[in-house]
Protein backbone atom coordinates (compact mmCIF):
# COMPACT_ATOMS: atom_id res chain seq x y z
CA UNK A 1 26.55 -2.10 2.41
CA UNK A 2 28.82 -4.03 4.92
CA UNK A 3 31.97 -1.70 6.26
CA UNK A 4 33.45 -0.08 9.14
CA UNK A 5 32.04 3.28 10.42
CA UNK A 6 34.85 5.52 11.40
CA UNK A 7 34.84 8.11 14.39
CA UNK A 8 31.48 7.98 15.29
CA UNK A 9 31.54 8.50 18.88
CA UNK A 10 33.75 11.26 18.46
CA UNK A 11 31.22 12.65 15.56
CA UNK A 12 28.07 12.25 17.59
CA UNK A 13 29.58 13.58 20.84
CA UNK A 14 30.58 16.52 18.83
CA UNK A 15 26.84 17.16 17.66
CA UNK A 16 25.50 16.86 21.21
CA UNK A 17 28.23 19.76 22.24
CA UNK A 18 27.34 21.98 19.68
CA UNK A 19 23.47 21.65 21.28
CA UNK A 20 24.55 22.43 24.77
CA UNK A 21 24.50 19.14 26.30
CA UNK A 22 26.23 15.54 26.72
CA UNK A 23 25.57 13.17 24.49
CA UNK A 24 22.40 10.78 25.24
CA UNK A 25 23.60 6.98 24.48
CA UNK A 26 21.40 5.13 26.70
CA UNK A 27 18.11 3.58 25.30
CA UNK A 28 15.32 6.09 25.24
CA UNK A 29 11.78 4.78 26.61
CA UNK A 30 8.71 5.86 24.77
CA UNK A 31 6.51 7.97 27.29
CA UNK A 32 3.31 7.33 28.77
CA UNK A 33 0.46 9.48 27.95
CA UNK A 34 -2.33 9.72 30.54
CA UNK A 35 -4.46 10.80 27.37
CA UNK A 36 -4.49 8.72 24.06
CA UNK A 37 -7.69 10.58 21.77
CA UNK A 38 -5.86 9.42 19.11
CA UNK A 39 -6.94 5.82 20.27
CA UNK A 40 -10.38 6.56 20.81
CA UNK A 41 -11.52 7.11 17.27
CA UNK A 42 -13.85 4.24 16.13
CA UNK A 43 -11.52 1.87 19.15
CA UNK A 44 -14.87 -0.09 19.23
CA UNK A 45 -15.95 -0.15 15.66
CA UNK A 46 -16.09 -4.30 14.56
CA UNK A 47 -14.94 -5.06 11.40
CA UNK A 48 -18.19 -4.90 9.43
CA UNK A 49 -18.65 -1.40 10.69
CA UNK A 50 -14.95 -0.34 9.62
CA UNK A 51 -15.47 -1.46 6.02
CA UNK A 52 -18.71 0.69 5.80
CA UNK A 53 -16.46 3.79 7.01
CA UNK A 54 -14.03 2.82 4.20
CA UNK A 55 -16.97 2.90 1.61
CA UNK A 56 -17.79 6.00 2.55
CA UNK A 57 -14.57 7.26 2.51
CA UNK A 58 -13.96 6.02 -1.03
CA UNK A 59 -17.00 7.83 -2.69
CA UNK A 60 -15.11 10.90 -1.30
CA UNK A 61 -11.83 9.75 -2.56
CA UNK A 62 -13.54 9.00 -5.95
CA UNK A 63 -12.31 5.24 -5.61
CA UNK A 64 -14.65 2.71 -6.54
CA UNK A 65 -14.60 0.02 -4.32
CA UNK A 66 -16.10 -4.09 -4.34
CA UNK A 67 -16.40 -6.56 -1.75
CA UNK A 68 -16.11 -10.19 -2.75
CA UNK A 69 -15.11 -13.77 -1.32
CA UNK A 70 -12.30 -15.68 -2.26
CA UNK A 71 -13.98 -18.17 -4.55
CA UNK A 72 -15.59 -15.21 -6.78
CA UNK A 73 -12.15 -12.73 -6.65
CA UNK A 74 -11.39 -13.48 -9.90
CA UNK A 75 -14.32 -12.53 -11.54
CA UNK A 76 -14.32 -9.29 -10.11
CA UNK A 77 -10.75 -8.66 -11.19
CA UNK A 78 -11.74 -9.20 -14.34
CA UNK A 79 -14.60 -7.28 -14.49
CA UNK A 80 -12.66 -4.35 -13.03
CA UNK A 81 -9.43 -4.91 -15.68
CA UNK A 82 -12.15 -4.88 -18.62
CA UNK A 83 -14.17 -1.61 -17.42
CA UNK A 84 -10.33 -0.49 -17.34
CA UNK A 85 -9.34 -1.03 -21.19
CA UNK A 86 -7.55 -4.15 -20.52
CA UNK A 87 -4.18 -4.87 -20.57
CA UNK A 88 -1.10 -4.62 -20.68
CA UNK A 89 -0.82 -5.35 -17.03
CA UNK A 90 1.96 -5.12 -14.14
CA UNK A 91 1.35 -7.09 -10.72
CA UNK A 92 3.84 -7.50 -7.48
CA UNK A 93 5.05 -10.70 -7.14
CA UNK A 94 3.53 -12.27 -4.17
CA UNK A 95 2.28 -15.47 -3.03
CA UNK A 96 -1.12 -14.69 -2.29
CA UNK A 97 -2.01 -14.48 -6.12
CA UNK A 98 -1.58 -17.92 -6.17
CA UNK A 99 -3.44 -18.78 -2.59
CA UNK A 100 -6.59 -16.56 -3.78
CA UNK A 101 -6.74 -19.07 -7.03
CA UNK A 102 -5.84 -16.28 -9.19
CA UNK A 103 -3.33 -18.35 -11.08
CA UNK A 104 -5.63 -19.61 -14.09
CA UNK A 105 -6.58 -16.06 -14.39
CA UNK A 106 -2.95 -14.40 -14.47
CA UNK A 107 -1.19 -17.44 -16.67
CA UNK A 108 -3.89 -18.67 -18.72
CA UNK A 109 -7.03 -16.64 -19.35
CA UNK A 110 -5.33 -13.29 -19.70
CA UNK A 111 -2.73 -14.43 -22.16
CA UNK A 112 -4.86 -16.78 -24.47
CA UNK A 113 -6.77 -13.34 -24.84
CA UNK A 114 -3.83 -11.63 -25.27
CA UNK A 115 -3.65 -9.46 -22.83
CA UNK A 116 -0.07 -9.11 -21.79
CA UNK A 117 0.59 -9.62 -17.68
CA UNK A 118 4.13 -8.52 -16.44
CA UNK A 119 4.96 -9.90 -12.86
CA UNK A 120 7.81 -7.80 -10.96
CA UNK A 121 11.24 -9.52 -11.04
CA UNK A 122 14.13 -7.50 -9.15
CA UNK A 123 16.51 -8.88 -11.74
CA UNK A 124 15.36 -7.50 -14.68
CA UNK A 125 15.88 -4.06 -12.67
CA UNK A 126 14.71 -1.14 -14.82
CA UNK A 127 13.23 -3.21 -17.42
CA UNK A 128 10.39 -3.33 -14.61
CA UNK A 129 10.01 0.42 -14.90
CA UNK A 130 9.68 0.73 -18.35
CA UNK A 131 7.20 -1.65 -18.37
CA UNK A 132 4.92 -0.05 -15.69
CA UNK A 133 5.24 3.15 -17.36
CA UNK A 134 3.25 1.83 -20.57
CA UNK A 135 0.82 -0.23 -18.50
CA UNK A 136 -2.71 0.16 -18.48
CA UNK A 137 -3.72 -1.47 -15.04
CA UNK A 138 -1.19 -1.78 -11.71
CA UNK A 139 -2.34 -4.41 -9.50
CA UNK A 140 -0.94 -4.64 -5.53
CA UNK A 141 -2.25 -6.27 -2.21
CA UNK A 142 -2.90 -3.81 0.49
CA UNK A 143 -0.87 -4.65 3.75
CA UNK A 144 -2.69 -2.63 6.40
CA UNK A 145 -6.02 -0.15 4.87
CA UNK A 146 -6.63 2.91 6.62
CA UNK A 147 -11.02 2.98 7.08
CA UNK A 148 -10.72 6.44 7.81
CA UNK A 149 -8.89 7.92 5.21
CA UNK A 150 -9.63 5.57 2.49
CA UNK A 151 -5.94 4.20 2.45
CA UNK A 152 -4.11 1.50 0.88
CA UNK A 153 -0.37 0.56 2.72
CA UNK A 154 2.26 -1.00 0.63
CA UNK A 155 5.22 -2.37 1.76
CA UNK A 156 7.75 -2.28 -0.84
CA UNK A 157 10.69 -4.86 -1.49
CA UNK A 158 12.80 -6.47 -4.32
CA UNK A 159 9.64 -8.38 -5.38
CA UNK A 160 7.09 -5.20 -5.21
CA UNK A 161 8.13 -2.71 -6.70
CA UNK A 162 6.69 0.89 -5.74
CA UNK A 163 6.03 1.89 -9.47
CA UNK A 164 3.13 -0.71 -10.24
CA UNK A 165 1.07 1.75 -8.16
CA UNK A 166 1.58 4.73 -9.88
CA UNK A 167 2.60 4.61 -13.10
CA UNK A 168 0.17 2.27 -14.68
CA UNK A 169 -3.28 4.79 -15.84
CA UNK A 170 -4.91 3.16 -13.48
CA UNK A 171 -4.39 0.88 -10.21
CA UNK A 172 -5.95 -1.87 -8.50
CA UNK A 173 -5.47 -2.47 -5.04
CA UNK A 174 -6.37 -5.98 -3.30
CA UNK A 175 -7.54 -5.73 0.10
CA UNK A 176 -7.46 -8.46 2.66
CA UNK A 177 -10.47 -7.65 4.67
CA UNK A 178 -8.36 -8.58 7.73
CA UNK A 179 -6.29 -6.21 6.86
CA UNK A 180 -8.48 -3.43 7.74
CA UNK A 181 -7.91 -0.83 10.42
CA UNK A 182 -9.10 2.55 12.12
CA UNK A 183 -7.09 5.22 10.90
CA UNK A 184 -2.96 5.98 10.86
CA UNK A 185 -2.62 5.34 14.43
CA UNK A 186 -3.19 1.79 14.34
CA UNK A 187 -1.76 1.56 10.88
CA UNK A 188 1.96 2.80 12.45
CA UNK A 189 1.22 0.70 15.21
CA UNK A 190 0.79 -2.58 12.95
CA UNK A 191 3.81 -1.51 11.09
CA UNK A 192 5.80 -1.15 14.50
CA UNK A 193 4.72 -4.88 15.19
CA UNK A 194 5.67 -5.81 11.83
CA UNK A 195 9.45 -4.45 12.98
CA UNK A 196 9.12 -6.00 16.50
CA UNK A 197 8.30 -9.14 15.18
CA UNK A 198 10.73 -9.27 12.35
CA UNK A 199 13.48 -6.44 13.13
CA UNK A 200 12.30 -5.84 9.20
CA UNK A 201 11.10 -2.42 7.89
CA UNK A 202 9.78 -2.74 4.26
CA UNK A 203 12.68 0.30 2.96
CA UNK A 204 9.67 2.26 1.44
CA UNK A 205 6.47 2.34 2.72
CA UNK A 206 3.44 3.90 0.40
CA UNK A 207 0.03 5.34 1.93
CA UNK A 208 -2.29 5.65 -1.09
CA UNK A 209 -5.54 7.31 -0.90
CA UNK A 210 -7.52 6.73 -4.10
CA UNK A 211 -5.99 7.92 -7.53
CA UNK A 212 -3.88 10.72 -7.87
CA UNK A 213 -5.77 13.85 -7.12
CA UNK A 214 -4.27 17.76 -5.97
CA UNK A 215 -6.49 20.15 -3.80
CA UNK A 216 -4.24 23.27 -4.14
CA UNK A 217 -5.97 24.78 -6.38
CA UNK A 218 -9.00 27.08 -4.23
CA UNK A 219 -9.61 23.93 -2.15
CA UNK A 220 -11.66 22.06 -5.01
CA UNK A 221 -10.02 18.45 -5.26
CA UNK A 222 -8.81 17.95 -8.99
CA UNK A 223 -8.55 14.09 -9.60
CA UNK A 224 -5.84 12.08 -12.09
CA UNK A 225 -3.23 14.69 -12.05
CA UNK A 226 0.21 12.84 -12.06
CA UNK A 227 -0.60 9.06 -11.51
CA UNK A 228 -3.52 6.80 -11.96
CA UNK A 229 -6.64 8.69 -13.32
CA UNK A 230 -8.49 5.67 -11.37
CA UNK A 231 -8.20 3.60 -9.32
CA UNK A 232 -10.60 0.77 -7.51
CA UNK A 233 -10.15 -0.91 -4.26
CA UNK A 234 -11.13 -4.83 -3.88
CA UNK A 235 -12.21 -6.42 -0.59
CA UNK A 236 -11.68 -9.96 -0.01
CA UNK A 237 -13.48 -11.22 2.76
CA UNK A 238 -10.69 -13.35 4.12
CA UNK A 239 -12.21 -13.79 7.95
């Protein structure tokens, strides 16, 4: 929204007085630690090594997860889509579907088996929704993926829209080998360069781990609660 915010000096000041102190309105400089053991977790761990943590990590997570180069990504996809019932399917719209050579795939194969492929577009608005709520598969691409945890990082926009991950049965997430990280620490650190570089935050941001899944109940992780009963992760060795 473009307007004019009125009395906000006066409103802040106000706040800082009721907390016992003058208002702070100069930039504030992020501190420097003398220790960082947040950095230090797998900080020399190559690429290779990072993907075998995420393995790991999804056998916990109950994520099944394949590696694959760019030529042979669409066979995979499909093989994953038909273990998952088929269609109908909802994808993000993004340009690297097309730069993978997943076109034929998405436009041709699919429908000339008639397996019905829905591609997010913000004008159609909730029509999008209703669509991802009776879809079988979600597909997304995987900004920056957490090796640690097992997690997938969306960034959300008009053209990816934040239900194709969890309101399909099941979800797909394409992963950019690149894209591949240590843990949360560098993954809000790649997100802070993303705003540096840009002055652009994504207005939602998603961390997925795996399908849906609750450990409240005595500890003992229940899987395919509220979202996705499954979900797979797919590697593309992009480097």
């Amino acid at each position: 929204m473009v307007g004019t915010i009125q009395n906000r000096d006066k409103f802040l000041n106000k706040i800082a007085g009721q907390l016992g102190r003058s208002r702070v309105s100069s930039q504030i400089e992020s501190p420097t630690w003398k220790y960082r053991p947040q950095d230090k977790v797998f900080h020399d761990a190559t690429q290779d090594e990072l993907l075998d943590i995420l393995k790991e990590q999804c056998k916990k997570i109950h994520t099944s997860l394949y590696i694959t180069d760019i030529k042979d990504l669409s066979k995979v996809l499909t093989k994953v889509v038909n273990e998952y019932g088929g269609g109908p399917i909802v994808k993000w719209k993004d340009d690297r579907f097309t730069e993978w050579g997943l076109d034929p795939l998405i436009k041709e194969e699919w429908p000339n088996q008639n397996i019905d492929v829905h591609e997010w577009d913000y004008i159609k608005g909730d029509e999008n929704v209703k669509v991802a709520e009776n879809a079988n598969v979600g597909i997304t691409i995987s900004e920056v993926t957490l090796a640690e945890s097992g997690t997938v990082v969306l960034f959300s926009d008009k053209e990816r829209g934040r239900t194709v991950s969890f309101l399909p049965s099941t979800y797909i997430a394409l992963i950019p080998k690149s894209s591949i990280v240590a843990r949360m620490t560098q993954g809000a650190q790649k997100i802070r360069e993303v705003y540096e570089k840009t002055g652009y935050v994504p207005s939602c941001v998603n961390f997925i781990s795996g399908p849906s899944n609750s450990a409240d109940i005595e500890l003992k992780l229940v899987v395919g609660v509220h979202g996705p009963f499954k979900a797979s992760y797919i590697v593309i060795n992009d480097l």
